[in-house]
PDB file of N, CA and C in Angstrom:
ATOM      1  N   UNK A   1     101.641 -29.590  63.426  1.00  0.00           N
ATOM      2  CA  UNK A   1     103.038 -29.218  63.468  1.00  0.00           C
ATOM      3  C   UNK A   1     103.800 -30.252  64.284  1.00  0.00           C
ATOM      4  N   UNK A   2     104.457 -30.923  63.342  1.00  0.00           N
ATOM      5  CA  UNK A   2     105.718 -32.255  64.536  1.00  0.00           C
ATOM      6  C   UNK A   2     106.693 -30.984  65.134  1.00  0.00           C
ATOM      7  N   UNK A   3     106.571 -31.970  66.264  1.00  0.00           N
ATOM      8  CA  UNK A   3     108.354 -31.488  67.505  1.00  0.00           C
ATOM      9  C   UNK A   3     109.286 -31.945  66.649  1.00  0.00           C
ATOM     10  N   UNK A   4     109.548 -33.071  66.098  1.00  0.00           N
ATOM     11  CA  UNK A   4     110.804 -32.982  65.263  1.00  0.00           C
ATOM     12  C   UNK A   4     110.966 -32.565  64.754  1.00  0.00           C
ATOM     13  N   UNK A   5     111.124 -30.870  63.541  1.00  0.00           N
ATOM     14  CA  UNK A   5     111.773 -30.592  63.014  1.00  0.00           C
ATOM     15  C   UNK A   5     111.496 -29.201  63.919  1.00  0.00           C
ATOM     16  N   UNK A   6     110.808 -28.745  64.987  1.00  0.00           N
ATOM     17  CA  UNK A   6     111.091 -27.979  66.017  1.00  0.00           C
ATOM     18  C   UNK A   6     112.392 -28.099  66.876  1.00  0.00           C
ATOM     19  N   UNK A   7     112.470 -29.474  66.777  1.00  0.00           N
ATOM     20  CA  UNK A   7     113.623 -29.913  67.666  1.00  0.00           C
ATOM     21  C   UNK A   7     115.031 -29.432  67.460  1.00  0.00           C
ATOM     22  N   UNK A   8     114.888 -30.056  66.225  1.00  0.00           N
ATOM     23  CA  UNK A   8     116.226 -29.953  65.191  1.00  0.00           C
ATOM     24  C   UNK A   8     116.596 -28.360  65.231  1.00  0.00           C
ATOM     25  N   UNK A   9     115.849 -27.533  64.779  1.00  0.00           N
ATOM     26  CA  UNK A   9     116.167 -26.261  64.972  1.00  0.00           C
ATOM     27  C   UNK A   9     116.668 -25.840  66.370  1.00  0.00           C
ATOM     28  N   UNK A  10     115.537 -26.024  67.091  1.00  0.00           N
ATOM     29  CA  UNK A  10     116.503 -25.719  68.694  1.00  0.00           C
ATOM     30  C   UNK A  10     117.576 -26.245  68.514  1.00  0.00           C
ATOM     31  N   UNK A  11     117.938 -27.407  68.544  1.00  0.00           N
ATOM     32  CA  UNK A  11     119.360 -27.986  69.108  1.00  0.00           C
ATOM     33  C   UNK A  11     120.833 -27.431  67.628  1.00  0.00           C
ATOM     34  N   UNK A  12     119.981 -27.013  66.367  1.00  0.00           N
ATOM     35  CA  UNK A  12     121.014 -26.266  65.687  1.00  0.00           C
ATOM     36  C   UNK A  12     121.801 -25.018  65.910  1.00  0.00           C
ATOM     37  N   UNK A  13     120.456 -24.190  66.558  1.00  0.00           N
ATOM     38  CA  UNK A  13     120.911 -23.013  67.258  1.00  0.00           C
ATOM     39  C   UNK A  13     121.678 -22.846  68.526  1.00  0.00           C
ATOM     40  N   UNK A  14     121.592 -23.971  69.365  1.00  0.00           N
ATOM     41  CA  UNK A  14     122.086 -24.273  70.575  1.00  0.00           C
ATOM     42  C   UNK A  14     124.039 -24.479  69.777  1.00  0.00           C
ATOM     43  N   UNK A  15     123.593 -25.320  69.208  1.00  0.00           N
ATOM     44  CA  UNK A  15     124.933 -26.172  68.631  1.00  0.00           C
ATOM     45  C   UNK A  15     125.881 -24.985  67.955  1.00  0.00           C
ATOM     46  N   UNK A  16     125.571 -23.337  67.133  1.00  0.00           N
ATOM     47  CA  UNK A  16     125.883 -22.554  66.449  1.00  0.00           C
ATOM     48  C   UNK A  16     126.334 -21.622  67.885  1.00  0.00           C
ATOM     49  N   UNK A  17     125.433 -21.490  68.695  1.00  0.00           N
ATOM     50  CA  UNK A  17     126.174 -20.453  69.754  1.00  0.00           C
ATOM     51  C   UNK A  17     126.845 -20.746  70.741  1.00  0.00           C
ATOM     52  N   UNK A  18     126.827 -22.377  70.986  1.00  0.00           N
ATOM     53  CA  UNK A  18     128.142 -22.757  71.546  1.00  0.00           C
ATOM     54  C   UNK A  18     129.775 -22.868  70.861  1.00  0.00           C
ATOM     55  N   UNK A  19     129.346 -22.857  69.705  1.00  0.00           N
ATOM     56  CA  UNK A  19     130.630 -22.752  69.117  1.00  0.00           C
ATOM     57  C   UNK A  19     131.211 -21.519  69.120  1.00  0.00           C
ATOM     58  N   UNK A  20     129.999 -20.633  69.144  1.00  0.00           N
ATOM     59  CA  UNK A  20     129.993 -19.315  68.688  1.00  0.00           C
ATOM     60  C   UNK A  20     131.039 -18.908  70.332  1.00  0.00           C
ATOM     61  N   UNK A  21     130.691 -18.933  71.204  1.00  0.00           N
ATOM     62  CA  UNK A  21     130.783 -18.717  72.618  1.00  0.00           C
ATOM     63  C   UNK A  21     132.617 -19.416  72.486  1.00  0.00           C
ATOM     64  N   UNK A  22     132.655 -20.430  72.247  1.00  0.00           N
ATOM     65  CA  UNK A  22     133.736 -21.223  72.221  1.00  0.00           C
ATOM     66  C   UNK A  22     134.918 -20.220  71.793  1.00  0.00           C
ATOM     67  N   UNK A  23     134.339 -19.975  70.478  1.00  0.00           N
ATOM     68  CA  UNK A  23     135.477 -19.386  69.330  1.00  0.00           C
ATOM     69  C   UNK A  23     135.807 -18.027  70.287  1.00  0.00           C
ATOM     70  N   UNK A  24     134.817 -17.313  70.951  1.00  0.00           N
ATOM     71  CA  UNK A  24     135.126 -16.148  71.410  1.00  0.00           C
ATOM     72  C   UNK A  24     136.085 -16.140  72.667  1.00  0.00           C
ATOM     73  N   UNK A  25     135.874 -16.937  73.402  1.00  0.00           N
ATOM     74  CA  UNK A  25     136.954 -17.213  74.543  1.00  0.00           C
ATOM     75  C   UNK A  25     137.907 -17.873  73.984  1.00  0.00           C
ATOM     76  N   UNK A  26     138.121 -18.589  73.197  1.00  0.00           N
ATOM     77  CA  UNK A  26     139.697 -18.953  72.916  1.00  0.00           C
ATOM     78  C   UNK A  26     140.044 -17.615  72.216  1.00  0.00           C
ATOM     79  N   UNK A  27     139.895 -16.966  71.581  1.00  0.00           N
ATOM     80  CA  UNK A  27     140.394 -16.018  70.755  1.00  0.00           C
ATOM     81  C   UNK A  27     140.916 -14.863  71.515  1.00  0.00           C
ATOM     82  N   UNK A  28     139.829 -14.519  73.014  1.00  0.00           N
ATOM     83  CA  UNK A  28     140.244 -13.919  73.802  1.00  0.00           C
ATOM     84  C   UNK A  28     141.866 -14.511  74.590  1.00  0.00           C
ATOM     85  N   UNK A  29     141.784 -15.580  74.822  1.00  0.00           N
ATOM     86  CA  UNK A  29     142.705 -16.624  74.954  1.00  0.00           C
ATOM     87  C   UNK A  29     144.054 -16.338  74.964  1.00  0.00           C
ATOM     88  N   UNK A  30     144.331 -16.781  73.328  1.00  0.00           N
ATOM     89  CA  UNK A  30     145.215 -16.001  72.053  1.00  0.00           C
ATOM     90  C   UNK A  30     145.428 -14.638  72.340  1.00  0.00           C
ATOM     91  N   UNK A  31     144.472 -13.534  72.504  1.00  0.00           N
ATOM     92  CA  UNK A  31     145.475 -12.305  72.279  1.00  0.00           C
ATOM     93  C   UNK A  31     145.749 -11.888  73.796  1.00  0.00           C
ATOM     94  N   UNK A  32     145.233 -12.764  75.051  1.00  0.00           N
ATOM     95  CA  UNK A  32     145.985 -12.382  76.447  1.00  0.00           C
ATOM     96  C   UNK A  32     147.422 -13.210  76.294  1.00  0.00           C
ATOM     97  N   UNK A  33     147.360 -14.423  75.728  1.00  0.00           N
ATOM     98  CA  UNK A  33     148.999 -15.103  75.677  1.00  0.00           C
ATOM     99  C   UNK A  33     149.708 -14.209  75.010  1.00  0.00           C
ATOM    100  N   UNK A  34     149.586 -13.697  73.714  1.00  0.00           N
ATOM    101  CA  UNK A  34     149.868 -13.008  73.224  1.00  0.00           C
ATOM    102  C   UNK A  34     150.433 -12.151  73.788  1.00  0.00           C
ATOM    103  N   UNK A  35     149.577 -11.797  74.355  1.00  0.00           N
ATOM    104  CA  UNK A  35     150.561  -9.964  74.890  1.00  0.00           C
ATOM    105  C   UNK A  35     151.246 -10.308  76.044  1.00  0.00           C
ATOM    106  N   UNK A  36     151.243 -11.515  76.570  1.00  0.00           N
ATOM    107  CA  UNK A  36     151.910 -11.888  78.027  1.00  0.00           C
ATOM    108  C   UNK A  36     153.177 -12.040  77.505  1.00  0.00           C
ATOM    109  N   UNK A  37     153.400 -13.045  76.288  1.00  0.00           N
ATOM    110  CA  UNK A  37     154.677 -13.211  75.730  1.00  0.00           C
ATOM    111  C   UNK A  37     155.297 -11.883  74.983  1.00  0.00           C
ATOM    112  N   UNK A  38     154.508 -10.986  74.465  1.00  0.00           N
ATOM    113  CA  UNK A  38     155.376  -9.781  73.992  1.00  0.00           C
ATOM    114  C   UNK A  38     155.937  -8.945  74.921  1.00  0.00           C
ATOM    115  N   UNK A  39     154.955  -8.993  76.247  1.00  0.00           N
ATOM    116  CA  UNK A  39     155.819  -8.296  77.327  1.00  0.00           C
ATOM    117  C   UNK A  39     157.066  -9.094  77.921  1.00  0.00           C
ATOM    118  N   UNK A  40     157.059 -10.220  77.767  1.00  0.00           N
ATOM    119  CA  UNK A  40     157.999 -10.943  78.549  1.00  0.00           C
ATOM    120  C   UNK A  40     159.375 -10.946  77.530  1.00  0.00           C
ATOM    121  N   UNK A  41     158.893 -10.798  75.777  1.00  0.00           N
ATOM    122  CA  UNK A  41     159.910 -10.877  75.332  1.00  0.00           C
ATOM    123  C   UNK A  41     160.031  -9.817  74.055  1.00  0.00           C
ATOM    124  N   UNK A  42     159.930  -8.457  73.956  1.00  0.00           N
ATOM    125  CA  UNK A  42     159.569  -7.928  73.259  1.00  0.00           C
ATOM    126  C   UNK A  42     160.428  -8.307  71.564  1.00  0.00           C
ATOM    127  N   UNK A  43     161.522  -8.451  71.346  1.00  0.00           N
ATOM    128  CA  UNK A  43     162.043  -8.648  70.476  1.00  0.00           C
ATOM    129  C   UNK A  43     161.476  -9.507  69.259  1.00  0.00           C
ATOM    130  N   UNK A  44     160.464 -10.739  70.142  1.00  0.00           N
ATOM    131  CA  UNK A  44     160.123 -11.872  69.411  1.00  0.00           C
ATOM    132  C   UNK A  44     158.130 -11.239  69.068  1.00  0.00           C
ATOM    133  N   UNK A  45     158.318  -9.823  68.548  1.00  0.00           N
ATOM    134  CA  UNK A  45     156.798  -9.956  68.810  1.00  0.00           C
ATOM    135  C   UNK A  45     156.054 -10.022  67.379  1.00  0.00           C
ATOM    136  N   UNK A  46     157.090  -9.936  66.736  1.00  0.00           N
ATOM    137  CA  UNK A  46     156.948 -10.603  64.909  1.00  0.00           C
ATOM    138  C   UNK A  46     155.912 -11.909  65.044  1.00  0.00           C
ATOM    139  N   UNK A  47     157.142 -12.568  65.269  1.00  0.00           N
ATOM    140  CA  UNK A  47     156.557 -13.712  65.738  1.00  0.00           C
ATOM    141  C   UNK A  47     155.811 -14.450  65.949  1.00  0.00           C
ATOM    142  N   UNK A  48     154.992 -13.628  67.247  1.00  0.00           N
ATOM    143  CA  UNK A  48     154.579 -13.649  68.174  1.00  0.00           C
ATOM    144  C   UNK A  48     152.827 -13.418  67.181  1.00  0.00           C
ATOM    145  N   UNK A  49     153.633 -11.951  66.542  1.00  0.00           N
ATOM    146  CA  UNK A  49     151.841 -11.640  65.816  1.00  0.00           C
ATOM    147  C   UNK A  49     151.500 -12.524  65.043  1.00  0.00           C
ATOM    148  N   UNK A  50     152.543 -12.973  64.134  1.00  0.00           N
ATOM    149  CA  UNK A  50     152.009 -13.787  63.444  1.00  0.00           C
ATOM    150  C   UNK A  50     151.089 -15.317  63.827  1.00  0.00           C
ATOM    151  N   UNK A  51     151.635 -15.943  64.803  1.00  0.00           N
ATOM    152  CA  UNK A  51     151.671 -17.419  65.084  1.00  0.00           C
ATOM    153  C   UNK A  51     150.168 -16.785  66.034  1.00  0.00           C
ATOM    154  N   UNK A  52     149.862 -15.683  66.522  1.00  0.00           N
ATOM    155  CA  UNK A  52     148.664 -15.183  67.182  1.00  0.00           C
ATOM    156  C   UNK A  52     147.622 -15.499  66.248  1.00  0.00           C
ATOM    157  N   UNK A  53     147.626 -14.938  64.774  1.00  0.00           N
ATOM    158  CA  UNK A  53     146.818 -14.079  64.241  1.00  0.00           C
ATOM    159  C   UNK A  53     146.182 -15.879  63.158  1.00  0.00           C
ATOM    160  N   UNK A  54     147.521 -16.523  63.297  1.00  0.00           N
ATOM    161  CA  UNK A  54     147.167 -17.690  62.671  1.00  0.00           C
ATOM    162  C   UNK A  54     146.129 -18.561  63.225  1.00  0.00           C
ATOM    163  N   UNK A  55     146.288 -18.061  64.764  1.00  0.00           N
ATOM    164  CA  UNK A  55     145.806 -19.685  65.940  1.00  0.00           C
ATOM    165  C   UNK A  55     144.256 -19.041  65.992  1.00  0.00           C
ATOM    166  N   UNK A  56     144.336 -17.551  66.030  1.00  0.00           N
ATOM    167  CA  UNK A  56     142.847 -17.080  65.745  1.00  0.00           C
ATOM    168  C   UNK A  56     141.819 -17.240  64.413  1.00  0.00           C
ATOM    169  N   UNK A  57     142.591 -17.367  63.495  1.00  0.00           N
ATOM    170  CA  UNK A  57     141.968 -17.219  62.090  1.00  0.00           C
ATOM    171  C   UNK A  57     141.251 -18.981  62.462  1.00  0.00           C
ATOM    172  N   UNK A  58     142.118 -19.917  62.669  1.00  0.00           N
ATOM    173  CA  UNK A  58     141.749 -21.803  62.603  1.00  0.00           C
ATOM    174  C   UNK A  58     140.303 -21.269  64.042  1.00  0.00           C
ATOM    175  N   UNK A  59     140.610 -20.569  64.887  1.00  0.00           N
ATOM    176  CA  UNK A  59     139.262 -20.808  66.384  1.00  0.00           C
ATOM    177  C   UNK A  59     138.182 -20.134  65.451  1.00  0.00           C
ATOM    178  N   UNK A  60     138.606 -19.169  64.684  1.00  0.00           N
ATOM    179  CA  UNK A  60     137.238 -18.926  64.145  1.00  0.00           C
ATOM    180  C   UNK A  60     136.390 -19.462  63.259  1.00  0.00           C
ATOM    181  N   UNK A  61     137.164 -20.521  62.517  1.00  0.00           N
ATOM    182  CA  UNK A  61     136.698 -21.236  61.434  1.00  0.00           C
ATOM    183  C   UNK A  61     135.971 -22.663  62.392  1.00  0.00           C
ATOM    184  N   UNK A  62     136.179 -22.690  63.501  1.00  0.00           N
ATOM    185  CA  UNK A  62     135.174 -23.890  64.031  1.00  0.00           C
ATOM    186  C   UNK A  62     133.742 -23.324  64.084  1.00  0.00           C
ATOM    187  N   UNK A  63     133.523 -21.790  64.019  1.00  0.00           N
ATOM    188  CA  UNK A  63     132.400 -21.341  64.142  1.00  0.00           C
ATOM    189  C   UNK A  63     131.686 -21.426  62.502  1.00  0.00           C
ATOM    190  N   UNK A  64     132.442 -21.381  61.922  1.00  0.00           N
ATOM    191  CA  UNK A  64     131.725 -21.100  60.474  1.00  0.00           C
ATOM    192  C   UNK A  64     131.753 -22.684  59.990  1.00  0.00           C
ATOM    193  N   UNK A  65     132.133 -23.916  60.369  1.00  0.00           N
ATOM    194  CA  UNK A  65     131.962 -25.288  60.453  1.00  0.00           C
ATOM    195  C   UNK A  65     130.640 -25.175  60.872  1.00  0.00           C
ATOM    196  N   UNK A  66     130.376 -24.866  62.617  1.00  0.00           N
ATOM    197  CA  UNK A  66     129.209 -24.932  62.722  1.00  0.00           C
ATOM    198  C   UNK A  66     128.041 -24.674  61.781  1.00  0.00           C
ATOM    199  N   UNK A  67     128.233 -23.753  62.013  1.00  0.00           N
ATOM    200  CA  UNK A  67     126.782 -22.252  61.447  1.00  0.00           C
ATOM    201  C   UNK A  67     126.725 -23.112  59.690  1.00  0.00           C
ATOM    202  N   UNK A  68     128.027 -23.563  59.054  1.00  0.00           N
ATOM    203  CA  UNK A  68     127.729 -24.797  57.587  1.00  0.00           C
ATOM    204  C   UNK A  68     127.173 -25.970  57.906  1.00  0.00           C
ATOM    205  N   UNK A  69     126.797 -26.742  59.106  1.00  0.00           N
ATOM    206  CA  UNK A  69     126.490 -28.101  59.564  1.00  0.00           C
ATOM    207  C   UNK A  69     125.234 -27.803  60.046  1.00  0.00           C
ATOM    208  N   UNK A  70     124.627 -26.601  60.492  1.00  0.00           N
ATOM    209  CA  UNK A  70     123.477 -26.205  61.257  1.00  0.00           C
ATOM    210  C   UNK A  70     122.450 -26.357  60.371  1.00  0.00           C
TER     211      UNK A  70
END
């Protein structure tokens, strides 16, 4: 059994749950700005959901980049 294609696997899985980890704190990120700006400005929270819901949909797609490159 070679270490190299042992390797490769470790460092794919490493590489999938850092992104994974990544995507989850920015997203957390996003919906604390989020609600900081709806309290600060409730009127604009249209807005607000939308341009949220957008910036989350792109953080999550770096994870599914990964987990396709792995």
């Amino acid at each position: 059994m070679s270490l190299i294609p042992m390797l490769g696997e470790i460092t794919g899985s490493i590489h999938v749950g850092l992104a994974a980890i990544g995507s989850a704190i920015s997203v957390g990120m996003i919906g604390f700005k989020a609600s900081e700006a709806t309290g600060r400005n409730p009127g604009a929270a249209t807005p607000i959901l939308v341009i949220s819901i957008i910036l989350a949909a792109l953080a999550e797609g770096i994870t599914f980049f990964a987990i396709f490159l792995a």
